[in-house]
ModelCIF file with pLDDT and N, C-alpha, C, O atoms, coordinates in Angstrom:
data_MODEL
#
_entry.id   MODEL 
#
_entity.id                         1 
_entity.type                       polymer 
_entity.pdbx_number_of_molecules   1 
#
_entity_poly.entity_id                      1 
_entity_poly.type                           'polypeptide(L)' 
_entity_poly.nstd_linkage                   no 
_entity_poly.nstd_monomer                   no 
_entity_poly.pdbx_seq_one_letter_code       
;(UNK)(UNK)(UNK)(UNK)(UNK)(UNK)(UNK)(UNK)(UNK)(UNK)(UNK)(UNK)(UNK)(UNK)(UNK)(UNK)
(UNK)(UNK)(UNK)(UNK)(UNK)(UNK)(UNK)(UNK)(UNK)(UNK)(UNK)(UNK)(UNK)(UNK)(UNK)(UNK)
(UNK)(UNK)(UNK)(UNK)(UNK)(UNK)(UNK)(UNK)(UNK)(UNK)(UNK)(UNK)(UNK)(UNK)(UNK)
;
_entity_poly.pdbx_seq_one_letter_code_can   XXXXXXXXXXXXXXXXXXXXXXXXXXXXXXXXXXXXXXXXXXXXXXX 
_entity_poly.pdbx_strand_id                 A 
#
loop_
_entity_poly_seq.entity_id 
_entity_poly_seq.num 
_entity_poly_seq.mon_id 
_entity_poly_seq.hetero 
1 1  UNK n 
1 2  UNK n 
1 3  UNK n 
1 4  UNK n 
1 5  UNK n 
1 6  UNK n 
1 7  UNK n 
1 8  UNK n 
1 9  UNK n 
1 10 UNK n 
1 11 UNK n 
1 12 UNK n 
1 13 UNK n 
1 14 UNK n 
1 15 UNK n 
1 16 UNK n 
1 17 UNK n 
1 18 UNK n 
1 19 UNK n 
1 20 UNK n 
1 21 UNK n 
1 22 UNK n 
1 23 UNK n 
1 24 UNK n 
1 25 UNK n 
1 26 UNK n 
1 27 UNK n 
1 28 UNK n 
1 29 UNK n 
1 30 UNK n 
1 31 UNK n 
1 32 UNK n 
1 33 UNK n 
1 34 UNK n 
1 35 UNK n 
1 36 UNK n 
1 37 UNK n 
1 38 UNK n 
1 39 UNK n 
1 40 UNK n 
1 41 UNK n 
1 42 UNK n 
1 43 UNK n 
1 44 UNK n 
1 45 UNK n 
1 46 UNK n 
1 47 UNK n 
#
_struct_asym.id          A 
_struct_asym.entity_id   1 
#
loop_
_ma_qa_metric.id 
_ma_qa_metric.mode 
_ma_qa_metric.name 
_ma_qa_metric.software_group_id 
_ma_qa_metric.type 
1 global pLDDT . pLDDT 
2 local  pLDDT . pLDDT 
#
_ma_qa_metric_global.metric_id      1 
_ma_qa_metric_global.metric_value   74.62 
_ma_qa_metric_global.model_id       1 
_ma_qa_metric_global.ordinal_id     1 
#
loop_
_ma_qa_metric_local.label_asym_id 
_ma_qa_metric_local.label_comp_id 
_ma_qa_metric_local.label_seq_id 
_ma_qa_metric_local.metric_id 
_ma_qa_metric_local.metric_value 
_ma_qa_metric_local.model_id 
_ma_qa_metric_local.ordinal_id 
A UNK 1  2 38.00 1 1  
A UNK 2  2 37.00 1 2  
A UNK 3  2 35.00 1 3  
A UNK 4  2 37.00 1 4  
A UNK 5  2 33.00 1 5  
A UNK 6  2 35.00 1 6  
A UNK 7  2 35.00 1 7  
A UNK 8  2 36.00 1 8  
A UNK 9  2 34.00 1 9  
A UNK 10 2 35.00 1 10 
A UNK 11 2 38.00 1 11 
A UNK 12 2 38.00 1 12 
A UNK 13 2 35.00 1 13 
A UNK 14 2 37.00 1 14 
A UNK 15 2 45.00 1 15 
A UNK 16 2 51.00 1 16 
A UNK 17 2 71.00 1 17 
A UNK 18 2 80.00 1 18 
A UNK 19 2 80.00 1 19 
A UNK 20 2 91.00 1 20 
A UNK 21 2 95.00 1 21 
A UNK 22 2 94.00 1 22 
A UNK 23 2 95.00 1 23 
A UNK 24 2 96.00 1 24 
A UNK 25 2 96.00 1 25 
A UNK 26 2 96.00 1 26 
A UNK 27 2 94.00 1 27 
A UNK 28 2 93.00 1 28 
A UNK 29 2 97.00 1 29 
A UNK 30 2 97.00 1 30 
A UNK 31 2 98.00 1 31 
A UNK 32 2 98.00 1 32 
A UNK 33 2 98.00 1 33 
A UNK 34 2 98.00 1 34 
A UNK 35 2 98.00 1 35 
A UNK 36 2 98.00 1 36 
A UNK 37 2 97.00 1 37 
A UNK 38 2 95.00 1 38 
A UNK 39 2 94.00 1 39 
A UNK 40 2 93.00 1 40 
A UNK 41 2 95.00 1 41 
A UNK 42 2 96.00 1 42 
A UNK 43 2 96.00 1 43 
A UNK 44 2 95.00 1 44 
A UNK 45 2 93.00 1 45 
A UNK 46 2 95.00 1 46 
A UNK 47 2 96.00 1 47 
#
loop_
_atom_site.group_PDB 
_atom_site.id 
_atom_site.type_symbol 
_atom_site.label_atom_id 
_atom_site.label_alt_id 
_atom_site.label_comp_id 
_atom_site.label_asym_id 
_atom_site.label_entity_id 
_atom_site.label_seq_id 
_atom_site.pdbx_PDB_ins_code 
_atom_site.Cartn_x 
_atom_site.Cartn_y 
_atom_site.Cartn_z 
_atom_site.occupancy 
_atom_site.B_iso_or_equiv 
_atom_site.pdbx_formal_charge 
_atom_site.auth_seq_id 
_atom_site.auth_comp_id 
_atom_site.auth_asym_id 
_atom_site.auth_atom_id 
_atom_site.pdbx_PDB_model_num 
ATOM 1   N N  . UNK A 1 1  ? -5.605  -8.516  53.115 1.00 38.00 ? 1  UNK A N  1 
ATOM 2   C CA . UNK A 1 1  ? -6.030  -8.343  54.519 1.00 38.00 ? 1  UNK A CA 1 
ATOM 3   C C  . UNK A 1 1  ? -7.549  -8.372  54.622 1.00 38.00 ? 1  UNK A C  1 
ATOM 4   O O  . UNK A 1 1  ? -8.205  -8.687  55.615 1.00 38.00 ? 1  UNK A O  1 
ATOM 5   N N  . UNK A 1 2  ? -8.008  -7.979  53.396 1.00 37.00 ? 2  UNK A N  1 
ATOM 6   C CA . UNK A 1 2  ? -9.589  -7.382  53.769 1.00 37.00 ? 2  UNK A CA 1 
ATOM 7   C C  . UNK A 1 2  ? -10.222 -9.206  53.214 1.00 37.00 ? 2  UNK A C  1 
ATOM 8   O O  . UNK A 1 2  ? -11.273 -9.699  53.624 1.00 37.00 ? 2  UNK A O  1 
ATOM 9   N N  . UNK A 1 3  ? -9.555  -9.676  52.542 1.00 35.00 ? 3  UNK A N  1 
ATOM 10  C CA . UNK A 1 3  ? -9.791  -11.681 52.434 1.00 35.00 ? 3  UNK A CA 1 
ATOM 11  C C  . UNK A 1 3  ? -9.727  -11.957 53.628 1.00 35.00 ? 3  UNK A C  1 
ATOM 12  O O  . UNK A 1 3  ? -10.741 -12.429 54.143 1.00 35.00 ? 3  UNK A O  1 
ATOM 13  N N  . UNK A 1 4  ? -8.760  -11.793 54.290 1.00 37.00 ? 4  UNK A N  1 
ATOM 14  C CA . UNK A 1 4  ? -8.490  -12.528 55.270 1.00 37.00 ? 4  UNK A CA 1 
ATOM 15  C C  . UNK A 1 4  ? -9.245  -12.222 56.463 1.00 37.00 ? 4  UNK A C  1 
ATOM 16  O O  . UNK A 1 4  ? -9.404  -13.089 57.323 1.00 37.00 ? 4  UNK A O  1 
ATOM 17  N N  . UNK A 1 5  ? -9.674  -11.180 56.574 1.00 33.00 ? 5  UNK A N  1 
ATOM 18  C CA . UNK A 1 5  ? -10.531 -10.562 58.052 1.00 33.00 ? 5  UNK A CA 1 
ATOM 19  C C  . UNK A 1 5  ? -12.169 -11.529 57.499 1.00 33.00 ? 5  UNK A C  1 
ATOM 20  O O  . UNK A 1 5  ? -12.673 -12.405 58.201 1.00 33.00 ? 5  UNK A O  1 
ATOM 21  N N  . UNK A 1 6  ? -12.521 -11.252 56.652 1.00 35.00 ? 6  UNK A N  1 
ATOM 22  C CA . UNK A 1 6  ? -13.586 -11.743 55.821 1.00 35.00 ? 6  UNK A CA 1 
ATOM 23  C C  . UNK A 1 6  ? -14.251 -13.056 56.366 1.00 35.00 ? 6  UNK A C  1 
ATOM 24  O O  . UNK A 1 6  ? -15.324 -13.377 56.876 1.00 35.00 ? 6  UNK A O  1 
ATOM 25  N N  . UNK A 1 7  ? -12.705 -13.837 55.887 1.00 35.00 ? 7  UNK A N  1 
ATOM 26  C CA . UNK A 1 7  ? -12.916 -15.463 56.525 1.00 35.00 ? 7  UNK A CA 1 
ATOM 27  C C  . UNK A 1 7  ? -12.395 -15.875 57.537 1.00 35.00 ? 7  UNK A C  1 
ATOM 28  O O  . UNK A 1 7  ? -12.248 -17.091 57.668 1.00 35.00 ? 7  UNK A O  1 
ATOM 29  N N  . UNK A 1 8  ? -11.969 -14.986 58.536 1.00 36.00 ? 8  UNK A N  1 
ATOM 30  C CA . UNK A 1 8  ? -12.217 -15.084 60.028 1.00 36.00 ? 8  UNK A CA 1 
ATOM 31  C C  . UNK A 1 8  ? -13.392 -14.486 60.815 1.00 36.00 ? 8  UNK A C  1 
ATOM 32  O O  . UNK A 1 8  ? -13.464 -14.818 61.999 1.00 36.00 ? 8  UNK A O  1 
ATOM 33  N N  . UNK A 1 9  ? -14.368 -13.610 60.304 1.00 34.00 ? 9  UNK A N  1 
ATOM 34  C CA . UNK A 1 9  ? -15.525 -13.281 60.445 1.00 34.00 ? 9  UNK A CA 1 
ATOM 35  C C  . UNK A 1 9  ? -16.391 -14.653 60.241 1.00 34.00 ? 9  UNK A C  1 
ATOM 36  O O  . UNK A 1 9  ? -16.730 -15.408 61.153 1.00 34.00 ? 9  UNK A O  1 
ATOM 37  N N  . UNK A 1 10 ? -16.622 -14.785 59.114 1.00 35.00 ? 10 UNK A N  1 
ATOM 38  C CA . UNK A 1 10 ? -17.196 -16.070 58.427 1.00 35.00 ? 10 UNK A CA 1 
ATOM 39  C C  . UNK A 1 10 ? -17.015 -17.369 59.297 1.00 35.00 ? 10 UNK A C  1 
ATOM 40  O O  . UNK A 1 10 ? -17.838 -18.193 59.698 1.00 35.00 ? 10 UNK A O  1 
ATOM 41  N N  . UNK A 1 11 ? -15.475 -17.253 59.466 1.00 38.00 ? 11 UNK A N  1 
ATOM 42  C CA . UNK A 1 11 ? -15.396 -18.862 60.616 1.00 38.00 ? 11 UNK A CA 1 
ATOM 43  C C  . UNK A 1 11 ? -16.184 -18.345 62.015 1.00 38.00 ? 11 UNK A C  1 
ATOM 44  O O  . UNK A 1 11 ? -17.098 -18.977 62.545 1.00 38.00 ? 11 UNK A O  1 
ATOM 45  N N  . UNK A 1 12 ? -15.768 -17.369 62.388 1.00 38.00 ? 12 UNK A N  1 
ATOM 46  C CA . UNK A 1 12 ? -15.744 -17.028 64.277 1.00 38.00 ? 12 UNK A CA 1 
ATOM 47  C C  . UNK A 1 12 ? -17.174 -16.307 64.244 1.00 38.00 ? 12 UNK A C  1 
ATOM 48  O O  . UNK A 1 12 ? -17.782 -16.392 65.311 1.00 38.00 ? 12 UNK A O  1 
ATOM 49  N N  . UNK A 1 13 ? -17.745 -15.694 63.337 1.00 35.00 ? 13 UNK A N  1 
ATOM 50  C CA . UNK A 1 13 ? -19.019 -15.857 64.190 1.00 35.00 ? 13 UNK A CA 1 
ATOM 51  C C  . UNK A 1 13 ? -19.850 -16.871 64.603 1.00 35.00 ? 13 UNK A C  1 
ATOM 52  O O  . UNK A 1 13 ? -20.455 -16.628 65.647 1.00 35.00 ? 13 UNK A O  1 
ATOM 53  N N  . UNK A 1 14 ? -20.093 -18.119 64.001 1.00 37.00 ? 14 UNK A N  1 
ATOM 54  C CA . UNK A 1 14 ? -20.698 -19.373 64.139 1.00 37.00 ? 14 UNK A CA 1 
ATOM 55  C C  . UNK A 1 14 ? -20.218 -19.936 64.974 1.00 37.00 ? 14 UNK A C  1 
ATOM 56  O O  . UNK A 1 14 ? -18.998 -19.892 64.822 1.00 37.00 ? 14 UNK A O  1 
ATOM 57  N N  . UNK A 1 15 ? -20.500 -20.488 65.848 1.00 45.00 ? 15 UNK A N  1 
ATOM 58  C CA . UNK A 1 15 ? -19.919 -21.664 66.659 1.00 45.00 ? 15 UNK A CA 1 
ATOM 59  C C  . UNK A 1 15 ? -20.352 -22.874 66.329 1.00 45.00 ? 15 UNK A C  1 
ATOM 60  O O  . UNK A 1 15 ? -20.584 -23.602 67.294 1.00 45.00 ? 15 UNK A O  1 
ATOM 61  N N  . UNK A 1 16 ? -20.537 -23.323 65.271 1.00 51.00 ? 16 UNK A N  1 
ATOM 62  C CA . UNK A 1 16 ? -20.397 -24.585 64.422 1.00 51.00 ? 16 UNK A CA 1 
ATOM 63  C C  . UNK A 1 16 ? -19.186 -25.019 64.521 1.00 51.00 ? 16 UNK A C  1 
ATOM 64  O O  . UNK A 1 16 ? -18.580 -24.973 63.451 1.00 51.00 ? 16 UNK A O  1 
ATOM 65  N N  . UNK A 1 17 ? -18.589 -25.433 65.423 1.00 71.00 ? 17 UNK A N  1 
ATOM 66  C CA . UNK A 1 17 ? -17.086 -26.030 65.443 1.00 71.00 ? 17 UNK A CA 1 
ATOM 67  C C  . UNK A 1 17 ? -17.181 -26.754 66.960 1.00 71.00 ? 17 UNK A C  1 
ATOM 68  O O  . UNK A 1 17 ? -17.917 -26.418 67.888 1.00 71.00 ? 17 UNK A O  1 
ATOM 69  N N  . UNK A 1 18 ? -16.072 -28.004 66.912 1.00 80.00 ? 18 UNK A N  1 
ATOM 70  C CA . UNK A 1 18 ? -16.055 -28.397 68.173 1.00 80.00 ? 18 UNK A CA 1 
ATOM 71  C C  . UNK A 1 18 ? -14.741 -28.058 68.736 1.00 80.00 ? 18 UNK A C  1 
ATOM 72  O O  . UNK A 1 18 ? -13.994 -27.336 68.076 1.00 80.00 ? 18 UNK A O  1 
ATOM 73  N N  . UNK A 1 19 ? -14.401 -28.476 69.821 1.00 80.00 ? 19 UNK A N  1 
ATOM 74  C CA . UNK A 1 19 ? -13.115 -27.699 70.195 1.00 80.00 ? 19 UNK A CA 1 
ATOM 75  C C  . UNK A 1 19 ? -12.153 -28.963 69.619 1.00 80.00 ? 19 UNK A C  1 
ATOM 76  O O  . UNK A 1 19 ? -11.182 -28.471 69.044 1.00 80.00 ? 19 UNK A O  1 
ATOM 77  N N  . UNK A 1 20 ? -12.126 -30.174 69.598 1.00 91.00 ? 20 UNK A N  1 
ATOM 78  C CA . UNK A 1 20 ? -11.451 -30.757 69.193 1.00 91.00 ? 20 UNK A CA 1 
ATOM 79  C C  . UNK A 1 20 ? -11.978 -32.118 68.697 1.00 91.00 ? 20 UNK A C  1 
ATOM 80  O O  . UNK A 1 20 ? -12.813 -32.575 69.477 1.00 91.00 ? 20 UNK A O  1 
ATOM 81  N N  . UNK A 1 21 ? -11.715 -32.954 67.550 1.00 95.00 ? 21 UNK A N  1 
ATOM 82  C CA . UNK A 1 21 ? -12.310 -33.473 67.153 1.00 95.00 ? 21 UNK A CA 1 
ATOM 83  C C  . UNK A 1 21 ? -11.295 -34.980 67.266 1.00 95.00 ? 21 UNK A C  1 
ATOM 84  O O  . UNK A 1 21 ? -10.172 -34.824 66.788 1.00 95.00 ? 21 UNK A O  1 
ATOM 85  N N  . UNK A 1 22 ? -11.598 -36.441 67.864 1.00 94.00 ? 22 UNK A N  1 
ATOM 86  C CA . UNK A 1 22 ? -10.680 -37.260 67.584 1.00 94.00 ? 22 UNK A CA 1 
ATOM 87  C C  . UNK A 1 22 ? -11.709 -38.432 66.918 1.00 94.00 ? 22 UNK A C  1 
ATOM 88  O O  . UNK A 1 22 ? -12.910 -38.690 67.006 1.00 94.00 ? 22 UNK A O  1 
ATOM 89  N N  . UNK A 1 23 ? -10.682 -38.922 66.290 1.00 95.00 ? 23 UNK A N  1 
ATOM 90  C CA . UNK A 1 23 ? -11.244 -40.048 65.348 1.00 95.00 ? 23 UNK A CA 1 
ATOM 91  C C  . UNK A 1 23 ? -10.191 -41.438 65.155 1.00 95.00 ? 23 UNK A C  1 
ATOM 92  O O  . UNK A 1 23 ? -8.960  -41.430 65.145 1.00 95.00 ? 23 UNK A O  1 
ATOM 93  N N  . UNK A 1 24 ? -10.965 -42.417 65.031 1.00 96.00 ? 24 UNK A N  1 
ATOM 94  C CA . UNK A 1 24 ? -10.017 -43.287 64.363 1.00 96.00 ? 24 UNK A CA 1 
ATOM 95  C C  . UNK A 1 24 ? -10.901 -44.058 63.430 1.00 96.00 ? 24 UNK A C  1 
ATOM 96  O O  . UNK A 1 24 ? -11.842 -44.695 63.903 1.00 96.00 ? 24 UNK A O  1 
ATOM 97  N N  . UNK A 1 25 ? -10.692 -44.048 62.259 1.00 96.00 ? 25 UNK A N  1 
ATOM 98  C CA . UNK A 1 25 ? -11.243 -44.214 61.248 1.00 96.00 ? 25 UNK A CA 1 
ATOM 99  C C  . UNK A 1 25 ? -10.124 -45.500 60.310 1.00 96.00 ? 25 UNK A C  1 
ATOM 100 O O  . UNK A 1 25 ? -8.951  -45.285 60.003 1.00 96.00 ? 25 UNK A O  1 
ATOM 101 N N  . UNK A 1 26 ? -11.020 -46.981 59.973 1.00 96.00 ? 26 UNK A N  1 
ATOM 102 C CA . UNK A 1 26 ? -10.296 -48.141 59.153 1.00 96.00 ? 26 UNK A CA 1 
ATOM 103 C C  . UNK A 1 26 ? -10.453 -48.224 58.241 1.00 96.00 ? 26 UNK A C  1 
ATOM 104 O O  . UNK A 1 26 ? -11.542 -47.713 57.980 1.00 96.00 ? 26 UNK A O  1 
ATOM 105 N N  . UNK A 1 27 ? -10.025 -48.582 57.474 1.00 94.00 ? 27 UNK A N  1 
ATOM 106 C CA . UNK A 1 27 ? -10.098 -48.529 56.407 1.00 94.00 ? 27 UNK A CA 1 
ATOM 107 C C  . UNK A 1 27 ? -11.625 -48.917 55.088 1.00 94.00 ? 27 UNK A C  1 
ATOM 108 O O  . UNK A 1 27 ? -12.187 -50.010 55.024 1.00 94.00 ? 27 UNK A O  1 
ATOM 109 N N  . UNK A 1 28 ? -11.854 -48.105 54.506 1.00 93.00 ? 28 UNK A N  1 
ATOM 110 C CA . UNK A 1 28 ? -13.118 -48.437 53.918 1.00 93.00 ? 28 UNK A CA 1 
ATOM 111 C C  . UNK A 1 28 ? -14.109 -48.241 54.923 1.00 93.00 ? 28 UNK A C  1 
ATOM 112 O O  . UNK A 1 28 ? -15.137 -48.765 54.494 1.00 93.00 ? 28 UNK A O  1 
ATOM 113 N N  . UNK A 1 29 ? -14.307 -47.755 56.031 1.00 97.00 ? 29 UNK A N  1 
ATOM 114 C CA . UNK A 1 29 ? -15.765 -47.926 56.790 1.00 97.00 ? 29 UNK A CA 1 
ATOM 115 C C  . UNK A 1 29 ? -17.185 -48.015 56.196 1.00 97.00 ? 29 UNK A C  1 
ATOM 116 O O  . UNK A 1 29 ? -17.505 -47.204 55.327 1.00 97.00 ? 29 UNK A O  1 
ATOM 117 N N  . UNK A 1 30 ? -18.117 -49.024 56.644 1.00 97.00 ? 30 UNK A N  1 
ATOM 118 C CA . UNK A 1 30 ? -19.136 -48.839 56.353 1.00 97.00 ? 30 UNK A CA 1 
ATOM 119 C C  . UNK A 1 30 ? -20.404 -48.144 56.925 1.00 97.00 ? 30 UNK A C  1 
ATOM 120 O O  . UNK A 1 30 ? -21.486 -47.944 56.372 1.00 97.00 ? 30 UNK A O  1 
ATOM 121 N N  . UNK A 1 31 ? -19.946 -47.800 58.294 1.00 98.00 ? 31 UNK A N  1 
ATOM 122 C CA . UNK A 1 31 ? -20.841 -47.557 59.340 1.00 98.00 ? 31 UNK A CA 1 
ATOM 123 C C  . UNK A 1 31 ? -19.723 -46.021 60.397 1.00 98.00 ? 31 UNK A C  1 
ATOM 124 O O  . UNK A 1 31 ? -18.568 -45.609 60.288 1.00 98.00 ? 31 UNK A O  1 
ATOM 125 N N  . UNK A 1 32 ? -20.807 -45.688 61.235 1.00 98.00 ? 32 UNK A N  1 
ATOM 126 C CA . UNK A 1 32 ? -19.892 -45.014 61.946 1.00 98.00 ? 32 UNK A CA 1 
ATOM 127 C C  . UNK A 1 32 ? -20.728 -44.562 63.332 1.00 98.00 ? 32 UNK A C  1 
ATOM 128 O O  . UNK A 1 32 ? -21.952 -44.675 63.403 1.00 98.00 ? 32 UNK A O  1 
ATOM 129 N N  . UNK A 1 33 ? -19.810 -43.979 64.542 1.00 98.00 ? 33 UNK A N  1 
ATOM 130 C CA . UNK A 1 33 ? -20.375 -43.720 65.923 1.00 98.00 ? 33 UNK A CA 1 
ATOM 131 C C  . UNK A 1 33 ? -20.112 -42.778 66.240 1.00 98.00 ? 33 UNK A C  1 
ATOM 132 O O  . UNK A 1 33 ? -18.908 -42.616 66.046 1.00 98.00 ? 33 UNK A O  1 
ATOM 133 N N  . UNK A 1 34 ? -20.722 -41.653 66.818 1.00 98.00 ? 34 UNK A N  1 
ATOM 134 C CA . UNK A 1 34 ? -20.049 -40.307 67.215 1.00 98.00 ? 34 UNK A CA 1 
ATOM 135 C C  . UNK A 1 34 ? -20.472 -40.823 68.640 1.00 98.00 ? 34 UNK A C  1 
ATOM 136 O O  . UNK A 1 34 ? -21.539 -41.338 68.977 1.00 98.00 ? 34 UNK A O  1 
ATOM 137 N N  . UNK A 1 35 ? -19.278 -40.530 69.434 1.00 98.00 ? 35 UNK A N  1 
ATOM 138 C CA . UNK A 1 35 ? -19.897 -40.840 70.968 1.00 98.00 ? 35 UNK A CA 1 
ATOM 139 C C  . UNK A 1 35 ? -19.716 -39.276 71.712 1.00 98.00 ? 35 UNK A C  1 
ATOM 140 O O  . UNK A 1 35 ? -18.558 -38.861 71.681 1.00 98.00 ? 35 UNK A O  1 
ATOM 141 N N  . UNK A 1 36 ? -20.435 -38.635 72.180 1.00 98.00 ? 36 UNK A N  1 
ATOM 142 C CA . UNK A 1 36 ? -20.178 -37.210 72.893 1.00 98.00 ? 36 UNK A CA 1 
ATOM 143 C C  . UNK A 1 36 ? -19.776 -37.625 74.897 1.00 98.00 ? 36 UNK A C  1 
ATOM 144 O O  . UNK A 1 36 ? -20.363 -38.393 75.659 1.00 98.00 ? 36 UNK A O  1 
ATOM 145 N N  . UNK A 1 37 ? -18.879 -36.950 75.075 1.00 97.00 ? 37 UNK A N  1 
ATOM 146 C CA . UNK A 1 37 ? -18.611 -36.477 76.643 1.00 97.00 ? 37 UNK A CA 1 
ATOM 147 C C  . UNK A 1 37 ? -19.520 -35.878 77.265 1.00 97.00 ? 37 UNK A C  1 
ATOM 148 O O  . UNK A 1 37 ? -20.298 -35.125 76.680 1.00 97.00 ? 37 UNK A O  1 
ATOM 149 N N  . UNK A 1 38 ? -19.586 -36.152 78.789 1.00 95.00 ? 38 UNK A N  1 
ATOM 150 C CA . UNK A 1 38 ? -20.250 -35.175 79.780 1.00 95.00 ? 38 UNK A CA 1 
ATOM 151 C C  . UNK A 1 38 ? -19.061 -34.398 79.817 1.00 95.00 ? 38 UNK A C  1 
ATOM 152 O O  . UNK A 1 38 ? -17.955 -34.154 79.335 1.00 95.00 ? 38 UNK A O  1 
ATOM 153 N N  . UNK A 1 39 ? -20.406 -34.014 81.130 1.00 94.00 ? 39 UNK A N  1 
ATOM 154 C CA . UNK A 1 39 ? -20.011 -32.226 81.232 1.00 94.00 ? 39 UNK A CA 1 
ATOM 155 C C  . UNK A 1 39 ? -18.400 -32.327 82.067 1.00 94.00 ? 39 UNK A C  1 
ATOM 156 O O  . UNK A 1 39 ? -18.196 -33.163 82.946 1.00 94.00 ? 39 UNK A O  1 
ATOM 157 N N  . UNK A 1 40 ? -17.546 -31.516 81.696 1.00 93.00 ? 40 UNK A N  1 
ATOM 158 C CA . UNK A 1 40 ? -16.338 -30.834 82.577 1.00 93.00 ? 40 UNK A CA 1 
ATOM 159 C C  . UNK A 1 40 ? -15.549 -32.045 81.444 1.00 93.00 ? 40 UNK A C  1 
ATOM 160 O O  . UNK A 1 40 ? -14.318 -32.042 81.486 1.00 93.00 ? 40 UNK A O  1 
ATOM 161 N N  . UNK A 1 41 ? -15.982 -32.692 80.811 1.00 95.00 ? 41 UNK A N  1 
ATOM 162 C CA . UNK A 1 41 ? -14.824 -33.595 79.846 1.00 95.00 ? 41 UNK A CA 1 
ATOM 163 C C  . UNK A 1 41 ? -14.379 -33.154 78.297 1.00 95.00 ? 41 UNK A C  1 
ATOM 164 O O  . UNK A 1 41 ? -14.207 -32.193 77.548 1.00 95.00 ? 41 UNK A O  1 
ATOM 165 N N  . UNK A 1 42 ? -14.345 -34.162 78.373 1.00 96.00 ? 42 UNK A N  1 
ATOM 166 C CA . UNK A 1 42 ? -13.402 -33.842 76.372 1.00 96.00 ? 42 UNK A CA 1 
ATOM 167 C C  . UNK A 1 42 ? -13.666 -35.510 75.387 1.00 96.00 ? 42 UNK A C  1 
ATOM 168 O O  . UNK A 1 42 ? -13.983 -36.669 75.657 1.00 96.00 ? 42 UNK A O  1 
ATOM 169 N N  . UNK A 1 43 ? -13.417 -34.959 74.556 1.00 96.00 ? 43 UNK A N  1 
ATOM 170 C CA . UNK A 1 43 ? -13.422 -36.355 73.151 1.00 96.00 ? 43 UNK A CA 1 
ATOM 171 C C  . UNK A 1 43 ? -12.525 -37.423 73.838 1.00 96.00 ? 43 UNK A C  1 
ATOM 172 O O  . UNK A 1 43 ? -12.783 -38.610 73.640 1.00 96.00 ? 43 UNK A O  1 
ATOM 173 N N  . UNK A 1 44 ? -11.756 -37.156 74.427 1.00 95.00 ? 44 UNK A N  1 
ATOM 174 C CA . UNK A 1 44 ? -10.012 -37.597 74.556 1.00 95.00 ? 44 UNK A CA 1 
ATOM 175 C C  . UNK A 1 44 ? -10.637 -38.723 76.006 1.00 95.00 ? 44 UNK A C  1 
ATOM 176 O O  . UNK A 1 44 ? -10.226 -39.854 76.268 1.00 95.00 ? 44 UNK A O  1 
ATOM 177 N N  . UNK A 1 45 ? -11.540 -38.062 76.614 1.00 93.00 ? 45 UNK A N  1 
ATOM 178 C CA . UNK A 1 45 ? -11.897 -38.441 77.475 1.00 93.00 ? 45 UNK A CA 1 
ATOM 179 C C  . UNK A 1 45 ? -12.811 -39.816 77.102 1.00 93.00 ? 45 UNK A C  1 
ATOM 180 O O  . UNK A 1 45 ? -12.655 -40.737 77.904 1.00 93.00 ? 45 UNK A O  1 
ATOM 181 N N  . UNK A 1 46 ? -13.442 -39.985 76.349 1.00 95.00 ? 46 UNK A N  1 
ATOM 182 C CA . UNK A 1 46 ? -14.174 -41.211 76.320 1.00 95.00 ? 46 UNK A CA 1 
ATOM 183 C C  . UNK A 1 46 ? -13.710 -41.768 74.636 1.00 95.00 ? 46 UNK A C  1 
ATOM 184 O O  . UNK A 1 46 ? -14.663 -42.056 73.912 1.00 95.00 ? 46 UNK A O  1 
ATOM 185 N N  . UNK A 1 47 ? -12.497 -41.892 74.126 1.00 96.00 ? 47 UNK A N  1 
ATOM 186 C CA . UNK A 1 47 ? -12.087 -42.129 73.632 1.00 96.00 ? 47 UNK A CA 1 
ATOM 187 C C  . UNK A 1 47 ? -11.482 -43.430 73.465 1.00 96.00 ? 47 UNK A C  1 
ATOM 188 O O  . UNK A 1 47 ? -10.766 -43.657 72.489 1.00 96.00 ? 47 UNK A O  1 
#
């Protein structure tokens, strides 16, 4: 229990996380694009 509270401390204080992450990724890539949403949207949204 006292592991486990530990590394939910560890995850949840940071907000280094996005709420959801989508990808489509081919095979071998050589290159890559992160495209970000406006405001009131989502990944899913300009996807």
């Amino acid at each position: 229990i006292k592991i486990f509270l530990a590394l939910f401390f560890m995850l949840y204080s940071t907000k280094s996380f996005c709420s959801e992450l989508i990808s489509h990724i081919p095979e071998n890539p050589n290159k890559a694009l992160i495209m970000l949403h406006g405001w009131h949207q989502s990944g899913r949204g300009v996807s």
